[in-house]
PDB file of N, CA and C in Angstrom:
ATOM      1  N   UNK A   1     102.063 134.065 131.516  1.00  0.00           N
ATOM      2  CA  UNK A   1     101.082 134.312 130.469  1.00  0.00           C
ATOM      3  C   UNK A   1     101.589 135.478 129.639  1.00  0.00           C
ATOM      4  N   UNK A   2     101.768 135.472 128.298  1.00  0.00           N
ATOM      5  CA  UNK A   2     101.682 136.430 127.839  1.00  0.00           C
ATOM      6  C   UNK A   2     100.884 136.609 126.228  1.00  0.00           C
ATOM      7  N   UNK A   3     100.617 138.063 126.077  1.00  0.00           N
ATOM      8  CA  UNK A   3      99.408 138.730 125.350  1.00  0.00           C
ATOM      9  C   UNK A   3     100.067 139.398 124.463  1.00  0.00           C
ATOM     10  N   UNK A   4      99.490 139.021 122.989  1.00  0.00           N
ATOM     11  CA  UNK A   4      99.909 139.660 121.853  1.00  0.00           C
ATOM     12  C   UNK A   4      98.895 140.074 120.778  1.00  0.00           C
ATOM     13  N   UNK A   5      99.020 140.934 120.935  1.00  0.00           N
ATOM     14  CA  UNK A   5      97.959 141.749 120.138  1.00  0.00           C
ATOM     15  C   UNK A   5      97.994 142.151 118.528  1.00  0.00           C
ATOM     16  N   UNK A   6      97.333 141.660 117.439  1.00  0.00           N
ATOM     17  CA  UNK A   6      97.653 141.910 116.263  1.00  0.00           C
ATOM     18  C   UNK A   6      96.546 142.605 115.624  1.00  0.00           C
ATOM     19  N   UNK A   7      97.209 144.161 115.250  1.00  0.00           N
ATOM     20  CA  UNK A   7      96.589 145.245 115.312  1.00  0.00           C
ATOM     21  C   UNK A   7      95.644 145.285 113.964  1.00  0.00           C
ATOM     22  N   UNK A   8      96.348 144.231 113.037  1.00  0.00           N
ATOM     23  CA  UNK A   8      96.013 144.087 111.759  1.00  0.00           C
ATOM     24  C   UNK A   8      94.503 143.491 111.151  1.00  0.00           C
ATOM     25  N   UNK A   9      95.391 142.207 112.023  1.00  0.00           N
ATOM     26  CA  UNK A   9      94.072 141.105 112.198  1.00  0.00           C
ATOM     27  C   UNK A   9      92.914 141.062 113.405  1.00  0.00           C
ATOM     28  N   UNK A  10      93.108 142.575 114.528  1.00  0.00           N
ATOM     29  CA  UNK A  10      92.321 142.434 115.495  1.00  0.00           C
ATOM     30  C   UNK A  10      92.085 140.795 115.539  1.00  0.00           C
ATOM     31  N   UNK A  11      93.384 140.060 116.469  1.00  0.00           N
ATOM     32  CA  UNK A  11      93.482 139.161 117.088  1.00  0.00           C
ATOM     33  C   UNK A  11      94.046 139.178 118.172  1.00  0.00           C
ATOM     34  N   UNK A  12      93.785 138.952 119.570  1.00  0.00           N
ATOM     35  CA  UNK A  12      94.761 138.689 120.284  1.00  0.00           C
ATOM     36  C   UNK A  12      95.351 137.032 120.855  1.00  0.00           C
ATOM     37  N   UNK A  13      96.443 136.659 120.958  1.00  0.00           N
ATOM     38  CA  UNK A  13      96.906 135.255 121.244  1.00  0.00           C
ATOM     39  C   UNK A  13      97.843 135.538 122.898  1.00  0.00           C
ATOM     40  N   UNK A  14      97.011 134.702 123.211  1.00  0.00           N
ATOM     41  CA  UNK A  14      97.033 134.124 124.536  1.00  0.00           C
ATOM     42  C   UNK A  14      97.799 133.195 124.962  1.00  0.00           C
ATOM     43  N   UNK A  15      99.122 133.219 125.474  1.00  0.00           N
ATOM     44  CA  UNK A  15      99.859 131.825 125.553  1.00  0.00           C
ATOM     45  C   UNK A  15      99.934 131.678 126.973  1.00  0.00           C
ATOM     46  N   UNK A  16      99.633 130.502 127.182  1.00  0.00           N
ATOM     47  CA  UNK A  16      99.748 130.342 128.941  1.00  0.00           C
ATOM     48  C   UNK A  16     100.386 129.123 129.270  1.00  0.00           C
ATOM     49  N   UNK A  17     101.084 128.629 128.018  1.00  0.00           N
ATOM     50  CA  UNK A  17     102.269 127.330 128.403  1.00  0.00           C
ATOM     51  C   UNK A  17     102.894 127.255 127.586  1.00  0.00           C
ATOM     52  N   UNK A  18     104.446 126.835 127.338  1.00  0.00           N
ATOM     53  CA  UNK A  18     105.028 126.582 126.302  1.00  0.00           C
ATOM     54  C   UNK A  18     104.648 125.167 125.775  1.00  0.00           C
ATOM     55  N   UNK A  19     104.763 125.004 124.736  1.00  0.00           N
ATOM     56  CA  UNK A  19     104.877 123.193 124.594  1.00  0.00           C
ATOM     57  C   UNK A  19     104.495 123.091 123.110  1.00  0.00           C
ATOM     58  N   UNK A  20     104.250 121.842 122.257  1.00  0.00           N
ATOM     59  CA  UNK A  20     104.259 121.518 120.805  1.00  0.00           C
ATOM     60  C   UNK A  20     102.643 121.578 120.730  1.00  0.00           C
ATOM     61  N   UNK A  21     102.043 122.245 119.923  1.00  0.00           N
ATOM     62  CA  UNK A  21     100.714 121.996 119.650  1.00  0.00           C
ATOM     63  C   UNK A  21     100.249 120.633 119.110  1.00  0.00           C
ATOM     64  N   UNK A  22      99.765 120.360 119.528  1.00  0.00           N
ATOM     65  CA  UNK A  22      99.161 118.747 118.934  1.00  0.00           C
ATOM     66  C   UNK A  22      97.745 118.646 118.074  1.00  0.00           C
ATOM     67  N   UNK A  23      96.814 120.108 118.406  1.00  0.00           N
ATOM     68  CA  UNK A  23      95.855 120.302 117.079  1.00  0.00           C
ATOM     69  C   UNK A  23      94.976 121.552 118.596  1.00  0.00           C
ATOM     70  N   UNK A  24      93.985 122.071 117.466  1.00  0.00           N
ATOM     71  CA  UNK A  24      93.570 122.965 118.148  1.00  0.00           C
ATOM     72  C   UNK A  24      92.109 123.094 117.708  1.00  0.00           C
ATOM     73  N   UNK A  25      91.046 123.467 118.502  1.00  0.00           N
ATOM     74  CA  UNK A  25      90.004 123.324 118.953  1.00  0.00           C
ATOM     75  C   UNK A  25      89.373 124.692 118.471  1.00  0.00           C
ATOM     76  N   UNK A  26      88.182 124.647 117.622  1.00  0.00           N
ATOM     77  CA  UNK A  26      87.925 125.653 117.659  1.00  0.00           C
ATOM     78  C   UNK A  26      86.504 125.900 118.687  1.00  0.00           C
ATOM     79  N   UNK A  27      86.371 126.647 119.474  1.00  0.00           N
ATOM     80  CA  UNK A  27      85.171 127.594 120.471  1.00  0.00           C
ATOM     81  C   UNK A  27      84.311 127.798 120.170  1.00  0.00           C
ATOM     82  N   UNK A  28      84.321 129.100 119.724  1.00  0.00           N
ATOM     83  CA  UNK A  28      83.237 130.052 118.590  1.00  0.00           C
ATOM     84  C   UNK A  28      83.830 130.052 117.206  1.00  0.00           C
ATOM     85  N   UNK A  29      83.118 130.843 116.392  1.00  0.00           N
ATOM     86  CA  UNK A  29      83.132 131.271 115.343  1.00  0.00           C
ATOM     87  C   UNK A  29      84.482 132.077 115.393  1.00  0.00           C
ATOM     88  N   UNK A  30      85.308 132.793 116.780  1.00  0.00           N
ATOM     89  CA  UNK A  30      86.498 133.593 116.359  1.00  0.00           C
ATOM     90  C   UNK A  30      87.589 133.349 117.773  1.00  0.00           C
ATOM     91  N   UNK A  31      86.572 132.204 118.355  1.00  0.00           N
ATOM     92  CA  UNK A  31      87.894 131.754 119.387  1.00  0.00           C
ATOM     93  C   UNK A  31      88.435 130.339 119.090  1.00  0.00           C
ATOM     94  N   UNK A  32      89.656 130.030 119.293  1.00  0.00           N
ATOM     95  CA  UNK A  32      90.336 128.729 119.113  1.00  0.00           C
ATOM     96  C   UNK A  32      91.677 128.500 120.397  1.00  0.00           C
ATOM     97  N   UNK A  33      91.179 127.202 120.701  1.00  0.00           N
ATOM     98  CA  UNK A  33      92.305 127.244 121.701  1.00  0.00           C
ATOM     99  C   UNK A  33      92.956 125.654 121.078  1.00  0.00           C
ATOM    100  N   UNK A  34      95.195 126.068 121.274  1.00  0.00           N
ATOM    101  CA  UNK A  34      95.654 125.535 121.051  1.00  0.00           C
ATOM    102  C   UNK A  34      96.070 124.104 122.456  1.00  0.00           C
ATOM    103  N   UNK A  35      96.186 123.158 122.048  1.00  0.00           N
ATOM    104  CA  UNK A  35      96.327 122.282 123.138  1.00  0.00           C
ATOM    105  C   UNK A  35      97.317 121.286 122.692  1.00  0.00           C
ATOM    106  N   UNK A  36      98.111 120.499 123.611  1.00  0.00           N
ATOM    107  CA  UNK A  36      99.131 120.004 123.608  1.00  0.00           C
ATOM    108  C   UNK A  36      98.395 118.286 123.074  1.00  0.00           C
ATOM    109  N   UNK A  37      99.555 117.185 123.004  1.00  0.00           N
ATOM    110  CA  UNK A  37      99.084 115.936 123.017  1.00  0.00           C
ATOM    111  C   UNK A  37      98.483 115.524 123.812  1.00  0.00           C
ATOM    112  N   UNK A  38      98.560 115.717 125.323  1.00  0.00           N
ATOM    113  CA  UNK A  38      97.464 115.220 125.986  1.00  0.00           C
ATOM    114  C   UNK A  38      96.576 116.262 126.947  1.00  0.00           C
ATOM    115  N   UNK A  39      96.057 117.512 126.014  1.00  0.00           N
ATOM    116  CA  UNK A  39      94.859 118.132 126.095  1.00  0.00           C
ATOM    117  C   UNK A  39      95.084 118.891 126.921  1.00  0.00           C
ATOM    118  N   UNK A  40      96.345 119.314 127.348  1.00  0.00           N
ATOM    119  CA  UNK A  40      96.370 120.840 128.163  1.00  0.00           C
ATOM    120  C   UNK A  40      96.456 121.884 126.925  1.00  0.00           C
ATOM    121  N   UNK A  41      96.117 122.871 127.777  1.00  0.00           N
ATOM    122  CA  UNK A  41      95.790 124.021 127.368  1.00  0.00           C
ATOM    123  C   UNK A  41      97.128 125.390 126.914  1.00  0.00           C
ATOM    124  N   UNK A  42      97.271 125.237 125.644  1.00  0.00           N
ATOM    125  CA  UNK A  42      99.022 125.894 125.586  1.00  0.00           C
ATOM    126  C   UNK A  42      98.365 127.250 125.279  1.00  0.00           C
ATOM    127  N   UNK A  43      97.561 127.561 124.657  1.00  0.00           N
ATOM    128  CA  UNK A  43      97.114 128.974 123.880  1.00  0.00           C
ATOM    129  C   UNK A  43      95.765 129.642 123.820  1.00  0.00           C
ATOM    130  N   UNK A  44      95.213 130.636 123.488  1.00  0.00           N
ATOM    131  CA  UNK A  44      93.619 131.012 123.339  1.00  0.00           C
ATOM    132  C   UNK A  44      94.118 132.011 122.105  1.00  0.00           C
ATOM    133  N   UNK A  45      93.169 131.586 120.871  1.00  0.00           N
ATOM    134  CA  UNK A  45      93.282 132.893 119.788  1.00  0.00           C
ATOM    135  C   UNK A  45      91.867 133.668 119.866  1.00  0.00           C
ATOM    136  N   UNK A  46      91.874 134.955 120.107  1.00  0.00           N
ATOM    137  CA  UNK A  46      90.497 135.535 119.847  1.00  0.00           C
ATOM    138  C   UNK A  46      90.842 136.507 119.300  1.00  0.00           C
ATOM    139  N   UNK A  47      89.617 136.198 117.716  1.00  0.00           N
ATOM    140  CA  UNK A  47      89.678 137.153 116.778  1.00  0.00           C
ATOM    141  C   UNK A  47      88.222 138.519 117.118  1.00  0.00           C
ATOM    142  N   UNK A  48      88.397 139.540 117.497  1.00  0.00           N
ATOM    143  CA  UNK A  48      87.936 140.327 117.641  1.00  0.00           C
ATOM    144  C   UNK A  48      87.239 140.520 119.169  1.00  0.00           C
ATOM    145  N   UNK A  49      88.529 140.489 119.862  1.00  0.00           N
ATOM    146  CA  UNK A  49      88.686 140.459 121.156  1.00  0.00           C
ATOM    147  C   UNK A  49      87.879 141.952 121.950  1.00  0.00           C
ATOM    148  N   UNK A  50      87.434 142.464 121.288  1.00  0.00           N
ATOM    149  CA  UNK A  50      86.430 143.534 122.074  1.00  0.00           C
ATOM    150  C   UNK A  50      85.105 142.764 122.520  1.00  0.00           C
ATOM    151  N   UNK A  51      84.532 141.731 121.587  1.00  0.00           N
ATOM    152  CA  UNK A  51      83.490 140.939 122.050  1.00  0.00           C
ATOM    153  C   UNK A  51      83.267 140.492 123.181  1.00  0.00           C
ATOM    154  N   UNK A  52      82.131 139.961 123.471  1.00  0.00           N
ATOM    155  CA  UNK A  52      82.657 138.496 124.972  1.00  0.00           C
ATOM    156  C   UNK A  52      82.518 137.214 124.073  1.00  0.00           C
ATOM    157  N   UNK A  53      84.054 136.956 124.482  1.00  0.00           N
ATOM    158  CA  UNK A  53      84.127 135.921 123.772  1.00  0.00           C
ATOM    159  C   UNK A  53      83.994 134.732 124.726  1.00  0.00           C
ATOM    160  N   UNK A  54      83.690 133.750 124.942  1.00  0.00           N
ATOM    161  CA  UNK A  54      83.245 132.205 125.553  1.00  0.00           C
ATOM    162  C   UNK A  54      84.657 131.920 126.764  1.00  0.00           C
ATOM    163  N   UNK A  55      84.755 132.973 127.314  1.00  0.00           N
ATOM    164  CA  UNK A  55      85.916 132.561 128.670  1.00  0.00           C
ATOM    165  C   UNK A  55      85.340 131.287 129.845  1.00  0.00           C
ATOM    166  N   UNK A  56      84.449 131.765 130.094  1.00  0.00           N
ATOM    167  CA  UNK A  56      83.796 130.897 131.171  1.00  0.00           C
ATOM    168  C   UNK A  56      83.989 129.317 130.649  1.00  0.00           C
ATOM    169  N   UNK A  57      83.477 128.856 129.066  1.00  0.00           N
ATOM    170  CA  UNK A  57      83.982 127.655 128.762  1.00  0.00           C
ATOM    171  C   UNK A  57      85.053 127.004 128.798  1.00  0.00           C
ATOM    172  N   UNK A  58      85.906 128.138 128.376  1.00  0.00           N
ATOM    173  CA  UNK A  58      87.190 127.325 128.018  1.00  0.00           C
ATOM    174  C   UNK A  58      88.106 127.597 129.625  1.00  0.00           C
ATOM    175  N   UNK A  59      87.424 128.266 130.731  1.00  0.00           N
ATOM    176  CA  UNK A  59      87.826 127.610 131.349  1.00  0.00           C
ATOM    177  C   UNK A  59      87.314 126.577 132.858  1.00  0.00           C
ATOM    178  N   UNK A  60      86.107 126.290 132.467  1.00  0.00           N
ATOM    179  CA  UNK A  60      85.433 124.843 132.715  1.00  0.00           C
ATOM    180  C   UNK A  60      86.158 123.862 132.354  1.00  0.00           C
ATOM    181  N   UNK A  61      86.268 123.977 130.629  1.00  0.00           N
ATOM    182  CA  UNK A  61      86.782 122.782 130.208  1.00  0.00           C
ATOM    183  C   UNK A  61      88.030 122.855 130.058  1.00  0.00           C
ATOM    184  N   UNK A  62      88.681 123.099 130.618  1.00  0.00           N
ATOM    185  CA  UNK A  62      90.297 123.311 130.113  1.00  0.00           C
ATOM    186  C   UNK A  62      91.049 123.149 131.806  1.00  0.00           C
ATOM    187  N   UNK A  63      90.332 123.855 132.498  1.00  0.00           N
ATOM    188  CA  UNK A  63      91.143 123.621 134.275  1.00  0.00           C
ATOM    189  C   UNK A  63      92.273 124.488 133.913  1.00  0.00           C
ATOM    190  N   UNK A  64      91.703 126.356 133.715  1.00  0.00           N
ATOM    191  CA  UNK A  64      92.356 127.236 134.095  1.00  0.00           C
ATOM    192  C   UNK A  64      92.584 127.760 135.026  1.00  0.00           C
ATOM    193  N   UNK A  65      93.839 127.883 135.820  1.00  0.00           N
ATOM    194  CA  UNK A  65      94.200 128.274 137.031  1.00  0.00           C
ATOM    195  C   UNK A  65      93.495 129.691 137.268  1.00  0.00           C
ATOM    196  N   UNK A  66      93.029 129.668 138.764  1.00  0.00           N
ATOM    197  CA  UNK A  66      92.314 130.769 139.226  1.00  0.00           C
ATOM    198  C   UNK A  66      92.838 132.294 139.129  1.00  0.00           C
ATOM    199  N   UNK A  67      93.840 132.146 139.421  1.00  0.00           N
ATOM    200  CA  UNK A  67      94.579 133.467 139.048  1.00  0.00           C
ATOM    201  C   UNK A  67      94.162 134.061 137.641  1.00  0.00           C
ATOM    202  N   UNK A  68      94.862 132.780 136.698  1.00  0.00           N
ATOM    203  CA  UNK A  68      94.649 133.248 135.117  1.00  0.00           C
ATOM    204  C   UNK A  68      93.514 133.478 134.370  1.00  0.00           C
ATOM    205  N   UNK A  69      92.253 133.152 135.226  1.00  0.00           N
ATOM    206  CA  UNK A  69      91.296 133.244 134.900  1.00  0.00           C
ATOM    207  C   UNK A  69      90.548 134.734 135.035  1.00  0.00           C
ATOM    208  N   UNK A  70      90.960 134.743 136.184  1.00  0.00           N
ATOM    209  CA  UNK A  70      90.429 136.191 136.999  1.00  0.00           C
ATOM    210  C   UNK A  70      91.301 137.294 136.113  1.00  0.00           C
ATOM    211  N   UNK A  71      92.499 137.307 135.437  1.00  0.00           N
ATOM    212  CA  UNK A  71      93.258 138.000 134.869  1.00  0.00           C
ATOM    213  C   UNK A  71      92.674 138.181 133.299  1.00  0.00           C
ATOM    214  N   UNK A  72      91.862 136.985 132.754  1.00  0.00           N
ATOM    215  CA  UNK A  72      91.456 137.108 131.341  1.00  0.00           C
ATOM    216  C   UNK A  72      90.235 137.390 131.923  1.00  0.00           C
ATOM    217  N   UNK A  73      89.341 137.383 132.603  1.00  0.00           N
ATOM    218  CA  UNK A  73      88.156 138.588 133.059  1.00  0.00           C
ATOM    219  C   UNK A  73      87.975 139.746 132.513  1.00  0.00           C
ATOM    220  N   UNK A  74      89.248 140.332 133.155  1.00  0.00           N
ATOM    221  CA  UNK A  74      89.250 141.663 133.619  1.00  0.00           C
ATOM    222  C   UNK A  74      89.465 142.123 131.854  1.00  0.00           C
ATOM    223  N   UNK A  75      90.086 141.736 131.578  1.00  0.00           N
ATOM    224  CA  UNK A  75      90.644 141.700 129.677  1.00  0.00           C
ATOM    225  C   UNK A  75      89.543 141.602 128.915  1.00  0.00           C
ATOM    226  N   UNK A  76      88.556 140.731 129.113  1.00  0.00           N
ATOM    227  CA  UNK A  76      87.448 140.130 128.210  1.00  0.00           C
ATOM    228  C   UNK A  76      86.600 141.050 127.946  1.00  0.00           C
ATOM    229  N   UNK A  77      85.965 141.394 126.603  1.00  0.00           N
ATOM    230  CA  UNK A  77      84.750 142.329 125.977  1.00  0.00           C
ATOM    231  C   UNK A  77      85.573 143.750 125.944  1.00  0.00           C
ATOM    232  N   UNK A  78      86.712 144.225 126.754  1.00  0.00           N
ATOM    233  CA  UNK A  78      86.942 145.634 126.906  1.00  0.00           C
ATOM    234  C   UNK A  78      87.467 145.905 125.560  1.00  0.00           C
ATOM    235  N   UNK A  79      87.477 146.929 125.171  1.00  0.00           N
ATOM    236  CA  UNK A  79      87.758 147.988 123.932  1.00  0.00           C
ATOM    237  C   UNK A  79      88.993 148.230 124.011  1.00  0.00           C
ATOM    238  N   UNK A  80      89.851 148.195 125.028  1.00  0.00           N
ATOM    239  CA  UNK A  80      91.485 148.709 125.243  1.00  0.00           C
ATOM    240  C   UNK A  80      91.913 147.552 123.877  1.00  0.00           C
ATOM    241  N   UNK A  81      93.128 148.361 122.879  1.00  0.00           N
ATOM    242  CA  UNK A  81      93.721 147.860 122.106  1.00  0.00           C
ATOM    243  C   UNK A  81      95.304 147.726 122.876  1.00  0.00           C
ATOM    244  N   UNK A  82      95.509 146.777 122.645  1.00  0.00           N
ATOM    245  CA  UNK A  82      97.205 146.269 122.834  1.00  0.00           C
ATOM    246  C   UNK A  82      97.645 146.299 121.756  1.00  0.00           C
ATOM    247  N   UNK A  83      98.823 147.182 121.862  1.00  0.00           N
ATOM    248  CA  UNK A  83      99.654 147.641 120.433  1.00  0.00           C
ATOM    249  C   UNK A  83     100.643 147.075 120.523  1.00  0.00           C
ATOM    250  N   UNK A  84     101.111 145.258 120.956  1.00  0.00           N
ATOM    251  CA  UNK A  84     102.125 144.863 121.208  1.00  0.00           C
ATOM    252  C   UNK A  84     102.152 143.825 119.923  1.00  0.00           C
ATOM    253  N   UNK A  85     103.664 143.578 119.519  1.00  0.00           N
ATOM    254  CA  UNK A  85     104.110 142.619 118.366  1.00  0.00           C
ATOM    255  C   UNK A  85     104.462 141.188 119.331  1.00  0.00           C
ATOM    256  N   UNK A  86     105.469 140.901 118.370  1.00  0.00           N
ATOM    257  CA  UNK A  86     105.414 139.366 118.629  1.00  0.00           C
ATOM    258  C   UNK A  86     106.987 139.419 119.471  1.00  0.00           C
ATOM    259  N   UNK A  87     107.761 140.557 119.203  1.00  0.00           N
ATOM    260  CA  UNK A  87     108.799 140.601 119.786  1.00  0.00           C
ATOM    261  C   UNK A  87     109.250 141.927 121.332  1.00  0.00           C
ATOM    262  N   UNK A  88     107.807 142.121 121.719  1.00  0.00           N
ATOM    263  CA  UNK A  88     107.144 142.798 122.719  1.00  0.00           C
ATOM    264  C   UNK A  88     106.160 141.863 123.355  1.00  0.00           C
ATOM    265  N   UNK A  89     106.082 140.688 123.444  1.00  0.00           N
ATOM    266  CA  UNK A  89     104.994 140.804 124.432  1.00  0.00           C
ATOM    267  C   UNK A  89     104.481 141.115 125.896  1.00  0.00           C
ATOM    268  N   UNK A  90     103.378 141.134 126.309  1.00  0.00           N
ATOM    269  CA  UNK A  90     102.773 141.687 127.756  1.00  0.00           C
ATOM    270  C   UNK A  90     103.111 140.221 128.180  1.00  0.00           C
ATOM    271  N   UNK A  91     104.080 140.404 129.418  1.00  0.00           N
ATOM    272  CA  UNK A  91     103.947 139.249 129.914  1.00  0.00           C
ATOM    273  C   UNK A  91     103.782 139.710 131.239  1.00  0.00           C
ATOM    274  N   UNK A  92     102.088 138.502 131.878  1.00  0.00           N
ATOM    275  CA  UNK A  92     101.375 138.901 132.986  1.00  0.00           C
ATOM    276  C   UNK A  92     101.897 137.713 134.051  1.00  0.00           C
ATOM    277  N   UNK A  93     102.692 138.228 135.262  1.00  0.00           N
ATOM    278  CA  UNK A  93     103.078 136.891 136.071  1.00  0.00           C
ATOM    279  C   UNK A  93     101.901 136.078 136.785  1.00  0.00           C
TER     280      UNK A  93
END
């Protein structure tokens, strides 16, 4: 998994698989998750990631591994800013 934080757009993007996006889903009003051709789960965008943004859904509906779930928990609603680019990212094993 790794976490990239865009300091600009207070967005953070969430990638938790490599693969070709095939179209993407929007959540809420500032979450969108990217998904492959046959509906796994490649990405999470949340725009103004201090919120609580809709975790529990997307991972009901998506069949996020327990680990990764418990890991975007701990992340979710908090105020900590990640000052990482696109050629830094946090990558969480």
């Amino acid at each position: 998994m790794k976490l990239l934080y865009d300091t600009q757009a207070d967005a953070l993007d969430i990638n938790l698989s490599d693969g070709i996006v095939a179209r993407t889903e929007e959540i809420d009003a500032g979450t969108f998750v990217d998904l492959d051709a046959h509906g796994g789960l490649l990405a999470i965008e949340v725009l103004g990631p201090a919120r609580r943004w809709p975790l529990e859904e997307i991972v009901e509906r998506f069949s996020i591994d327990d680990e990764i779930a418990e890991t975007l928990r701990a992340i979710r609603g908090t105020s900590v800013r990640l000052t990482l680019t696109e050629t830094e990212p946090l990558v969480l094993a």
